[in-house]
Protein backbone atom coordinates (compact mmCIF):
# COMPACT_ATOMS: atom_id res chain seq x y z
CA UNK A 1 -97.70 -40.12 -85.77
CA UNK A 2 -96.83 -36.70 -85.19
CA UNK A 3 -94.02 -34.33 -85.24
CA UNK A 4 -93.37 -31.53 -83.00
CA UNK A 5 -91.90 -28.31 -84.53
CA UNK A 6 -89.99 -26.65 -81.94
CA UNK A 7 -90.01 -22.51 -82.44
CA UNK A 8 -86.83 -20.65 -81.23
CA UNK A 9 -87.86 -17.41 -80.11
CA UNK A 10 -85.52 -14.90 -80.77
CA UNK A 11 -83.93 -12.94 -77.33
CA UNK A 12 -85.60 -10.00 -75.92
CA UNK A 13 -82.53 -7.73 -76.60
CA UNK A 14 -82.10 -8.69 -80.30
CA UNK A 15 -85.90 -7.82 -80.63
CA UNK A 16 -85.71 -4.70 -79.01
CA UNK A 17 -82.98 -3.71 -81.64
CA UNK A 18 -84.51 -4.54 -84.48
CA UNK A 19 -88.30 -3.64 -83.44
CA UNK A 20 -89.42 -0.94 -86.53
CA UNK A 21 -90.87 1.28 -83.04
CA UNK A 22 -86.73 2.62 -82.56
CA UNK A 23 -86.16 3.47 -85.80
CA UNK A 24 -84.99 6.83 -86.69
CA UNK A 25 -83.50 8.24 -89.64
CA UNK A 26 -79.95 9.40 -88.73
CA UNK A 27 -78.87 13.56 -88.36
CA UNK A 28 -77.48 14.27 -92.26
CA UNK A 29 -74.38 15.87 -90.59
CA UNK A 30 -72.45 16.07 -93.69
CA UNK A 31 -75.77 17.48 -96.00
CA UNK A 32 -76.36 20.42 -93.28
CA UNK A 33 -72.25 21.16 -93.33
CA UNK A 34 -72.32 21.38 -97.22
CA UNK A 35 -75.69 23.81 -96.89
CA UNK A 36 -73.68 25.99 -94.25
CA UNK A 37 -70.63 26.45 -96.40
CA UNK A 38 -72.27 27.09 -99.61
CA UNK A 39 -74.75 29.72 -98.10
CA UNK A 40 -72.19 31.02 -96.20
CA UNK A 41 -70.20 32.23 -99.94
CA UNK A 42 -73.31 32.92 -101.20
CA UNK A 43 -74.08 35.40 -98.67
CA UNK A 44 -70.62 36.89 -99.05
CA UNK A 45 -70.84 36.89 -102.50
CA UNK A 46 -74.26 39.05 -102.50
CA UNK A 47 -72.59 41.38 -99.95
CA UNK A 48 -69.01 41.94 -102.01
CA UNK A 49 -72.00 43.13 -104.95
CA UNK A 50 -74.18 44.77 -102.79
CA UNK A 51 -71.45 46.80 -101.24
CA UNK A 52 -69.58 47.74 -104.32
CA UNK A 53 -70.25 51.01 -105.85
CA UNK A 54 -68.38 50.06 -109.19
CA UNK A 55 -71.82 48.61 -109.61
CA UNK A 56 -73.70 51.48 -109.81
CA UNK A 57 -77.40 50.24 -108.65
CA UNK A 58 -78.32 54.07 -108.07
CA UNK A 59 -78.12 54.24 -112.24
CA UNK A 60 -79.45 50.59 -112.15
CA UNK A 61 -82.41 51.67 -110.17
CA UNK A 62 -82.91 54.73 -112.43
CA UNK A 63 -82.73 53.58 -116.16
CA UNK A 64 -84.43 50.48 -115.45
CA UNK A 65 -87.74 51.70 -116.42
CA UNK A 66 -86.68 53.99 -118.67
CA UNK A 67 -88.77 54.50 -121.86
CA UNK A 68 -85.78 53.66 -124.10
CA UNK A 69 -85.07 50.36 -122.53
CA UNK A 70 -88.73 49.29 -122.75
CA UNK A 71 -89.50 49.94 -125.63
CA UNK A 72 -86.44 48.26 -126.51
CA UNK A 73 -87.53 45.13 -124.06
CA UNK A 74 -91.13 45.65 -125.93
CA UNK A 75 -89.09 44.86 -129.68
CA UNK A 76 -87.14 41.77 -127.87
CA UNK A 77 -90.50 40.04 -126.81
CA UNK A 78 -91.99 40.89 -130.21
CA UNK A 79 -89.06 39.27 -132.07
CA UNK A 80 -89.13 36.54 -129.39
CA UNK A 81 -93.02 35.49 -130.31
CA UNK A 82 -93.28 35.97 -133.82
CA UNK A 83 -89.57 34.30 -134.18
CA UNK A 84 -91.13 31.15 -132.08
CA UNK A 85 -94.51 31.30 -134.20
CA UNK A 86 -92.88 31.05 -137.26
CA UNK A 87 -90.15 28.35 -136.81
CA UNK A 88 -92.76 26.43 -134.78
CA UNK A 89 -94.99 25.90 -137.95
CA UNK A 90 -92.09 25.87 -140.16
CA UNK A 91 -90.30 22.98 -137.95
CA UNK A 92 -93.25 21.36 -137.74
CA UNK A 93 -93.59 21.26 -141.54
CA UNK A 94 -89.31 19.83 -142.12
CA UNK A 95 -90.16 17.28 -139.59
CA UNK A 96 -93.08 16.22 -141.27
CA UNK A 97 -91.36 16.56 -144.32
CA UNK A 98 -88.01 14.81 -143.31
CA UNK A 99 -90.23 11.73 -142.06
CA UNK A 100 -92.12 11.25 -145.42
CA UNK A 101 -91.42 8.35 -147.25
CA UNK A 102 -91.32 10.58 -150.61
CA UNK A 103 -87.51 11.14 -151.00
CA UNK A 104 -87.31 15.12 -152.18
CA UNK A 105 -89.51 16.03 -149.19
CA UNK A 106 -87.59 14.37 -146.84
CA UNK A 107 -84.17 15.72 -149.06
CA UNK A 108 -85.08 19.50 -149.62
CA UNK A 109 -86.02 19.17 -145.29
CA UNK A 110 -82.67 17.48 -144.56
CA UNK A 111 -81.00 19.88 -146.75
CA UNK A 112 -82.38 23.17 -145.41
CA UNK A 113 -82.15 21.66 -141.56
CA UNK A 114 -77.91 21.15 -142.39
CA UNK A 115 -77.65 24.48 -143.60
CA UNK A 116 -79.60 26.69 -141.03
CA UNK A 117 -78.26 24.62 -138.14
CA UNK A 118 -74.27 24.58 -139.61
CA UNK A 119 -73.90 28.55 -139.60
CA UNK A 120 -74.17 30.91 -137.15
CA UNK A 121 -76.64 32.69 -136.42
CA UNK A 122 -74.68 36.04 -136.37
CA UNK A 123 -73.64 35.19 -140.04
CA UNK A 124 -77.25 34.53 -140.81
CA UNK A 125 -78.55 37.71 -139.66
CA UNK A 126 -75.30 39.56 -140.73
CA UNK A 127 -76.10 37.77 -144.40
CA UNK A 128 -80.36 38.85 -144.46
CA UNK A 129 -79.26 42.67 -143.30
CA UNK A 130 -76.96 42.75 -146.57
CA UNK A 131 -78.64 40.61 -148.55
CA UNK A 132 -79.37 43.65 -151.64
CA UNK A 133 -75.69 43.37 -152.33
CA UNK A 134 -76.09 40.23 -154.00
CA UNK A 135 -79.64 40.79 -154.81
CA UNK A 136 -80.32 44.95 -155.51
CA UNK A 137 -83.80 43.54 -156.69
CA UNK A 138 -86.24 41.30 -155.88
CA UNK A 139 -88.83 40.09 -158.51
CA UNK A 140 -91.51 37.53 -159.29
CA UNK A 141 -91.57 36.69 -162.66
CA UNK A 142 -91.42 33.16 -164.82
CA UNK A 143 -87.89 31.83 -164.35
CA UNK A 144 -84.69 32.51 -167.48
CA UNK A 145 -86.43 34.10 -170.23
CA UNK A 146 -89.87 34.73 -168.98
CA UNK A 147 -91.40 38.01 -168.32
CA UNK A 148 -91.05 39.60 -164.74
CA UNK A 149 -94.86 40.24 -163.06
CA UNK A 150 -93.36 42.92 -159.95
CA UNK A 151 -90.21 43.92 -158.71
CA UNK A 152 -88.90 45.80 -155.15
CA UNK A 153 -85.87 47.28 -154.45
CA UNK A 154 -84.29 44.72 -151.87
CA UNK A 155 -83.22 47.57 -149.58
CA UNK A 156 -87.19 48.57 -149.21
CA UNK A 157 -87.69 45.04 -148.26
CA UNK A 158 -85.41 43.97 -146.39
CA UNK A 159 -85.55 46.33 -143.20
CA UNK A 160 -83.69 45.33 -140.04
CA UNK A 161 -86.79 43.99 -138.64
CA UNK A 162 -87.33 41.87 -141.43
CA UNK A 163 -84.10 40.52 -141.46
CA UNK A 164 -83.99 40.08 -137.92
CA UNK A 165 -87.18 38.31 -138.27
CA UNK A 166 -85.73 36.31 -141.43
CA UNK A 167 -82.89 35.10 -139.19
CA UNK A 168 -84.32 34.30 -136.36
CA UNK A 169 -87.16 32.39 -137.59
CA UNK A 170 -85.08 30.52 -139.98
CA UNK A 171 -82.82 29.31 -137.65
CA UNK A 172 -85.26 28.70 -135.45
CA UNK A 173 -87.21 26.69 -137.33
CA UNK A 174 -84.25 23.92 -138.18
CA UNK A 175 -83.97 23.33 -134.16
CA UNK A 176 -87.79 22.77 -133.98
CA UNK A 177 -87.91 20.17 -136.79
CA UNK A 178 -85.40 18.23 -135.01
CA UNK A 179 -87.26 18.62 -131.66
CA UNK A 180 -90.47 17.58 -133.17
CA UNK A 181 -89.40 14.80 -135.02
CA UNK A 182 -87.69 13.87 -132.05
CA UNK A 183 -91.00 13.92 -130.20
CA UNK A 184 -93.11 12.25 -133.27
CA UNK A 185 -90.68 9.45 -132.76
CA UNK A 186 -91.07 8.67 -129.47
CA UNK A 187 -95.00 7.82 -130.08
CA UNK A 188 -95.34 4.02 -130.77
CA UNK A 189 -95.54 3.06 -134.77
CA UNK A 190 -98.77 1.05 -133.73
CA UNK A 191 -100.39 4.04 -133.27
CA UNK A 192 -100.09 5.22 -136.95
CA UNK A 193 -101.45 1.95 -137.51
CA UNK A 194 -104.32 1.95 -135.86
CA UNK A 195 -105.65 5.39 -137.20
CA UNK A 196 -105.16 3.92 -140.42
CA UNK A 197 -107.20 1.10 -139.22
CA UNK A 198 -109.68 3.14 -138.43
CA UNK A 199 -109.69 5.06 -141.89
CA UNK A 200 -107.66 8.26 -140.31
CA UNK A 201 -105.59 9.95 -143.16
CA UNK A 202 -102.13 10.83 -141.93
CA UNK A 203 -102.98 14.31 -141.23
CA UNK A 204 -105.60 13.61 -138.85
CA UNK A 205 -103.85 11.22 -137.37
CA UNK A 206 -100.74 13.65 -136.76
CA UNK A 207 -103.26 16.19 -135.26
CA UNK A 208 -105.62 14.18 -133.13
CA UNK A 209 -103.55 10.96 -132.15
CA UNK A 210 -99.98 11.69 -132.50
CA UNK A 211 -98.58 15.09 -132.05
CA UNK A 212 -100.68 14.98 -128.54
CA UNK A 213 -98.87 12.56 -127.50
CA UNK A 214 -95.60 13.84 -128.53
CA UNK A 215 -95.82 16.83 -126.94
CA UNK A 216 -94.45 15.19 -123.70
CA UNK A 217 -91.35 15.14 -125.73
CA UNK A 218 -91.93 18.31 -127.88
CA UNK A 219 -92.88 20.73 -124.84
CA UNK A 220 -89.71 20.42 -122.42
CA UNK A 221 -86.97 20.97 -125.44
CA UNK A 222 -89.59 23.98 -127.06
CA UNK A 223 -89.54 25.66 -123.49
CA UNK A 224 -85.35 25.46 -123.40
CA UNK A 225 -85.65 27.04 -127.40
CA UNK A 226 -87.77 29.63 -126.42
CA UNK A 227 -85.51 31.05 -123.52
CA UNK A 228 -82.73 30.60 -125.78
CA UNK A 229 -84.59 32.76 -128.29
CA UNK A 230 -84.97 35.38 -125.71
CA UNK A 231 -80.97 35.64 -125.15
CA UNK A 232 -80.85 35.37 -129.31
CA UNK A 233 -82.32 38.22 -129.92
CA UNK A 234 -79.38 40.40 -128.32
CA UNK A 235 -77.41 39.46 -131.29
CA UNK A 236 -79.90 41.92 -133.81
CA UNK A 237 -78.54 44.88 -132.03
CA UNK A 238 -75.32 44.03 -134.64
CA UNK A 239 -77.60 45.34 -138.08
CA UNK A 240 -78.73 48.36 -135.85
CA UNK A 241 -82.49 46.51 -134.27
CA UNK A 242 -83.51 48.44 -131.45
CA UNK A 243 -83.94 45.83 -129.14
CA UNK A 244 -82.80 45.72 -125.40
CA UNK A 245 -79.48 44.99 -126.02
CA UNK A 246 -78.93 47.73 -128.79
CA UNK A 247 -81.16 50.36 -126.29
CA UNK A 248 -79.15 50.00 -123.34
CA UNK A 249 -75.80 50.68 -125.61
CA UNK A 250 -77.42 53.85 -126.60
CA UNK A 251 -77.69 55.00 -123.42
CA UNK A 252 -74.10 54.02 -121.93
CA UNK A 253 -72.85 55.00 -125.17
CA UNK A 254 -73.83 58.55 -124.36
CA UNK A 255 -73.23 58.35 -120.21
CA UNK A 256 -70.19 56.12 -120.36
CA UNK A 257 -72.24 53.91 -117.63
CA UNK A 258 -71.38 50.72 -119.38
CA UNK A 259 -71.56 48.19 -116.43
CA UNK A 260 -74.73 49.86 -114.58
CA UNK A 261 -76.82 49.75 -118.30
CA UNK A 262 -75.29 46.15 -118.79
CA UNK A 263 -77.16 45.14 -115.11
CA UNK A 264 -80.35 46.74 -116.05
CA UNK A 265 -80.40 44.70 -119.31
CA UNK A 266 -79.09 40.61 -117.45
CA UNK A 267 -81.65 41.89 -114.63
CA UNK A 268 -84.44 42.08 -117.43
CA UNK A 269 -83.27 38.87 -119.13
CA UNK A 270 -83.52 37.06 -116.04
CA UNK A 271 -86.81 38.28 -115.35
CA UNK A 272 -88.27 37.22 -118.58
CA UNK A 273 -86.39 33.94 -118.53
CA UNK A 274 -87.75 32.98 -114.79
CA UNK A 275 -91.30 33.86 -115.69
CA UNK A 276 -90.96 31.89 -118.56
CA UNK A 277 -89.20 28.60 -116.42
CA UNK A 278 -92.31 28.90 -114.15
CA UNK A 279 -94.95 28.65 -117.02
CA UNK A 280 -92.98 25.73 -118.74
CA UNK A 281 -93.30 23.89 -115.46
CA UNK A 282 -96.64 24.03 -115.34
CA UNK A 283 -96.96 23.02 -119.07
CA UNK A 284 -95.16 20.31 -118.22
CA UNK A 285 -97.32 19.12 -115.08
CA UNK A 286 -100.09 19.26 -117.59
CA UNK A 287 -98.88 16.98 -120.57
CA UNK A 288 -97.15 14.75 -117.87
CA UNK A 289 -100.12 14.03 -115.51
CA UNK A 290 -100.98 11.12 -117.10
CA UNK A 291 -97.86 9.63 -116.20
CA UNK A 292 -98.24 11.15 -112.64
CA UNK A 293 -101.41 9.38 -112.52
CA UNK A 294 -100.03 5.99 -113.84
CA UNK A 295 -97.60 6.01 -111.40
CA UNK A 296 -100.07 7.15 -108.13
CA UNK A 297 -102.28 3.94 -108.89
CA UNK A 298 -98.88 1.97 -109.22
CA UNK A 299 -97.69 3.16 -105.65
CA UNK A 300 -101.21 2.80 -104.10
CA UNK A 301 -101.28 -0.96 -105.41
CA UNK A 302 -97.33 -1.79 -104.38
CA UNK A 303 -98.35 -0.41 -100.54
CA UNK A 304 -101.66 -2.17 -100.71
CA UNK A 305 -99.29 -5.73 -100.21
CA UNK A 306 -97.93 -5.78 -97.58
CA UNK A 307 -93.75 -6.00 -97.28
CA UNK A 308 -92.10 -9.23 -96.31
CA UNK A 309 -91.06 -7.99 -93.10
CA UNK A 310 -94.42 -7.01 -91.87
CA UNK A 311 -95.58 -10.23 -93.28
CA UNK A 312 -93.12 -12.42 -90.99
CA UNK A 313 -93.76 -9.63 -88.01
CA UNK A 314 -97.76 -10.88 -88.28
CA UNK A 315 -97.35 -14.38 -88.80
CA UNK A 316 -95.00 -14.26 -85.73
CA UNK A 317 -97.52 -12.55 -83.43
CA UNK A 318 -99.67 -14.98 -84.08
């Protein structure tokens, strides 16, 4: 017995439409309008700027290597690094802190994190500059009754870069601990468990196993912090720091050039900031290749099968 399967074959014009050979992806009329449009304001925008003397770019162009305003740009980076060093290790230390199971760690870390992130950072800075009018000394000495070992006047101490320091580090520090944890919690629990496993104390397990692979989530968030704490340190020019900020008031202060020494100071802080978007990029090609390279094999083994509609185009060729 046997059965004849009749085939319908499908008509030459229908084929012709839907043959893969006359495809063509279709003229983004609407994408190149909205490019048009918006680079036609932009290009009237730069103009209008370019053209307006108000501006002043001949003062622009000449106080923008003055030796006032770098050495002023030289105290903003120096702020900026040691700032970031120090509430770096410090956050790193509440986060640890704030995820250990003994409960006045993990208080004292919640408690300063509350404080340093509720107030401003203005009022922070305003409060280290001033702090010798609640404290005209500072001494180390047993606490109540005991006898006092040294003692400094708290004016001595407490300079404006120290307090801008103080401040800045401070506050910076209760964003990182948040970051941090943030990134140690992303790493799977099994993995603490496995270093223990393997006899690991937590410590070594943090540094070698865990904080590695939290800095996938640690490094973007640090990179947005640190241009933040670029644009932070403006605010020290308020307890009389000499950074950019406070050097380019000095100058229009005694010109009256306010809006020329303003430009000279964004074009600065954009500098710095793009520099420092381009080498936060490539930080984060290099934590997140392994993901680049999970996903690479992924692709090459989804386009190694072929598609459905190939499939049926073969089988009906043969």
């Amino acid at each position: 017995m046997s059965t004849d399967i009749k085939t319908t074959a499908s008509p030459p014009g229908d084929a012709a439409v839907r043959d893969v050979a006359h495809a063509h992806k279709p003229f983004p009329a609407g994408r190149v309008a909205a490019w048009v449009v918006v680079l036609t304001i932009a290009a009237y925008f730069a103009w209008s700027v370019a053209g307006n003397e108000n501006f002043g770019w001949p003062v622009v162009a000449q106080y923008f290597f003055d030796p006032v305003v770098v050495s002023g740009l030289y105290v903003s980076l120096g702020l900026t690094i040691v700032a970031m060093i120090i509430g770096t290790v410090l956050g790193l230390l509440l986060a640890v802190a704030r995820m250990s199971k003994d409960h006045l760690a993990s208080s004292l870390a919640s408690l300063f994190i509350w404080f340093f992130r509720g107030t401003p950072l203005l009022v922070q800075l305003i409060f280290w500059y001033n702090l010798s009018t609640l404290f005209p000394t500072l001494s180390i000495g047993i606490p109540f009754f005991g006898p006092t070992f040294a003692s400094w006047d708290t004016n001595s101490v407490i300079s404006p870069m120290t307090a801008a320091i103080a401040g800045l580090a401070l506050n910076e520090s209760a964003y990182m601990a948040e970051i941090i944890r943030g990134g140690l919690l992303s790493v799977d629990k099994g993995q603490f468990e496995t270093a223990e496993a393997f006899g690991m104390t937590r410590a070594r397990a943090l540094r070698r196993i865990i904080i590695p692979q939290a800095m996938r989530s640690i490094v973007p968030p640090t990179g947005n912090q640190l241009i933040s704490m670029i644009k932070a340190t403006s605010l020290v020019s308020v307890i009389a720091m000499a950074d950019l900020l406070y050097s380019v008031q000095s100058i229009y202060n005694r010109t009256f050039e306010v809006i020329p020494m303003l430009l000279v100071a964004v074009t600065w802080y954009l500098l710095i900031t793009s520099v420092l978007n381009i080498g936060q990029s490539y930080i984060e090609r290099y934590y997140g290749r392994g993901d680049r390279h999970t996903g690479t094999a992924k692709a090459e083994k989804e386009a190694a099968v072929p598609a459905p509609a190939l499939a049926a185009a073969q089988e009906a060729s043969q």
